[in-house]
C-alpha atoms as a PDB file:
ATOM      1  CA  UNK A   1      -6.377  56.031  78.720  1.00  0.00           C
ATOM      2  CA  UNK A   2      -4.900  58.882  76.704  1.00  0.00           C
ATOM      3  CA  UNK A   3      -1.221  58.811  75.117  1.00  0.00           C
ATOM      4  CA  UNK A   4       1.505  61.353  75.475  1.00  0.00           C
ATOM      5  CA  UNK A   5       2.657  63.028  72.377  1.00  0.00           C
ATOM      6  CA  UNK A   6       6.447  62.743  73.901  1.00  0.00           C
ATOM      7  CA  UNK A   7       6.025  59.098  73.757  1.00  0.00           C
ATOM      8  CA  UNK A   8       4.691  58.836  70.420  1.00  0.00           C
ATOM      9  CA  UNK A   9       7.445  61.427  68.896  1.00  0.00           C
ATOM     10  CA  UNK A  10      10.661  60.250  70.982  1.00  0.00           C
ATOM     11  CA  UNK A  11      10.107  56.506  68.739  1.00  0.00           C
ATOM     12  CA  UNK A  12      12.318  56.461  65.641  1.00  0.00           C
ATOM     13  CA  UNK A  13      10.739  55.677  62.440  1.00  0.00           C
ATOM     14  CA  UNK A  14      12.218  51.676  61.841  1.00  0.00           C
ATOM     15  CA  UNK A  15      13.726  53.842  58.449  1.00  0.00           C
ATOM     16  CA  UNK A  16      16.016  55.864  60.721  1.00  0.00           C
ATOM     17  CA  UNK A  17      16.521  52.912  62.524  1.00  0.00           C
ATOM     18  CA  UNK A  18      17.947  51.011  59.834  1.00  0.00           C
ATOM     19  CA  UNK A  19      20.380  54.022  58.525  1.00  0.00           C
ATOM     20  CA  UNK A  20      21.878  53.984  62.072  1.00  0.00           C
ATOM     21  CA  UNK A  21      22.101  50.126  62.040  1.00  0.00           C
ATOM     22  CA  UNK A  22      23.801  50.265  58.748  1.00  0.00           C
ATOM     23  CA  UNK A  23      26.481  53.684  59.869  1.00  0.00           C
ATOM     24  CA  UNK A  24      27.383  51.831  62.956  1.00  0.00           C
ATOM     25  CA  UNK A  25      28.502  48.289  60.724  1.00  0.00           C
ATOM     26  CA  UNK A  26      29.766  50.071  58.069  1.00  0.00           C
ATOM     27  CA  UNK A  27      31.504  51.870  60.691  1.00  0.00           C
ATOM     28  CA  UNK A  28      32.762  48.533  63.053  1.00  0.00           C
ATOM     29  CA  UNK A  29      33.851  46.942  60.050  1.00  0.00           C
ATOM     30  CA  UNK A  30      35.421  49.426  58.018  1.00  0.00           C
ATOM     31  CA  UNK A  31      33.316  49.200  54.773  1.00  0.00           C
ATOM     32  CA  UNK A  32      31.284  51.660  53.158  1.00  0.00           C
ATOM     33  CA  UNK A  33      27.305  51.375  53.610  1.00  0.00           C
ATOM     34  CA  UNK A  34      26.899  50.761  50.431  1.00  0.00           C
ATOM     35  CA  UNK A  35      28.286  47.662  50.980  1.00  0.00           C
ATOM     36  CA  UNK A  36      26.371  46.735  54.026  1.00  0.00           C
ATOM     37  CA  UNK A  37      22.871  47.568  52.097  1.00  0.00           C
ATOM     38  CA  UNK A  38      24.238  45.262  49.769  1.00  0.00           C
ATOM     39  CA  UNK A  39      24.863  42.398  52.045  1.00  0.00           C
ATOM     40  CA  UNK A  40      21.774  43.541  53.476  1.00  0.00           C
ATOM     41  CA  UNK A  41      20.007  42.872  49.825  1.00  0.00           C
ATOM     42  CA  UNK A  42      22.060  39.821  49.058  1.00  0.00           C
ATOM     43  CA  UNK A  43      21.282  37.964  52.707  1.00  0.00           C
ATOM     44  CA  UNK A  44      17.241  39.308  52.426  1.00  0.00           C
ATOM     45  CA  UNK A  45      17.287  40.057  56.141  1.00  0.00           C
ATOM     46  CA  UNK A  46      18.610  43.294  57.751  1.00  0.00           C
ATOM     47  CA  UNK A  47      19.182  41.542  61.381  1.00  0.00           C
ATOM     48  CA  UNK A  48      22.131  42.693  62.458  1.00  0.00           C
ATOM     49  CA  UNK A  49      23.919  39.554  63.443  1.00  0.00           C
ATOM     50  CA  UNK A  50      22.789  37.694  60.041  1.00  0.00           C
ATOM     51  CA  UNK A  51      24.648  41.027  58.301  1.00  0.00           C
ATOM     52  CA  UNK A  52      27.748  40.675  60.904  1.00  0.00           C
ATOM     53  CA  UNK A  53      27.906  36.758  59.356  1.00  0.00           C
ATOM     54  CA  UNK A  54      28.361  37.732  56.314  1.00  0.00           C
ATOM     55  CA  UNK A  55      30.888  40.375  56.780  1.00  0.00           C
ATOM     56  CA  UNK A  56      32.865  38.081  58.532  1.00  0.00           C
ATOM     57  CA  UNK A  57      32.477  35.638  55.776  1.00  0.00           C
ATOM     58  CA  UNK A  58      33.746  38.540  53.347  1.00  0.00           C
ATOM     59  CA  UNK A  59      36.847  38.967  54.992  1.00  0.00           C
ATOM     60  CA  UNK A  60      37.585  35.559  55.262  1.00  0.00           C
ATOM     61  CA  UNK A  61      37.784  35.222  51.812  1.00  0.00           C
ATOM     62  CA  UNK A  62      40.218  37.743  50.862  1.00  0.00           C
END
């Protein structure tokens, strides 16, 4: 069995990945990405509905 190159190239590196995941928060909740890397760094996991927690728990608090 033999691959396709289209395959292997249309697969985003899980960087890129991560840079959209952290536009489209920053994005939905109105903060900058630098805070959602933050959160990200604080939390120690980048899945997305661990991060959306913690926004939420941001908010609350102000």
């Amino acid at each position: 069995m033999t691959q396709t190159q289209a395959k292997a190239e249309s697969a985003a590196p899980p960087a890129a990945k991560a840079e959209d995941d952290i536009a489209y928060l920053a994005k939905r909740y109105r903060v900058t990405p630098a805070i959602v890397r933050e959160i990200i760094r604080r939390v120690g996991s980048s899945e997305r509905g661990a991060v959306e927690r913690e926004i939420q728990r941001g908010k609350a608090r102000r």
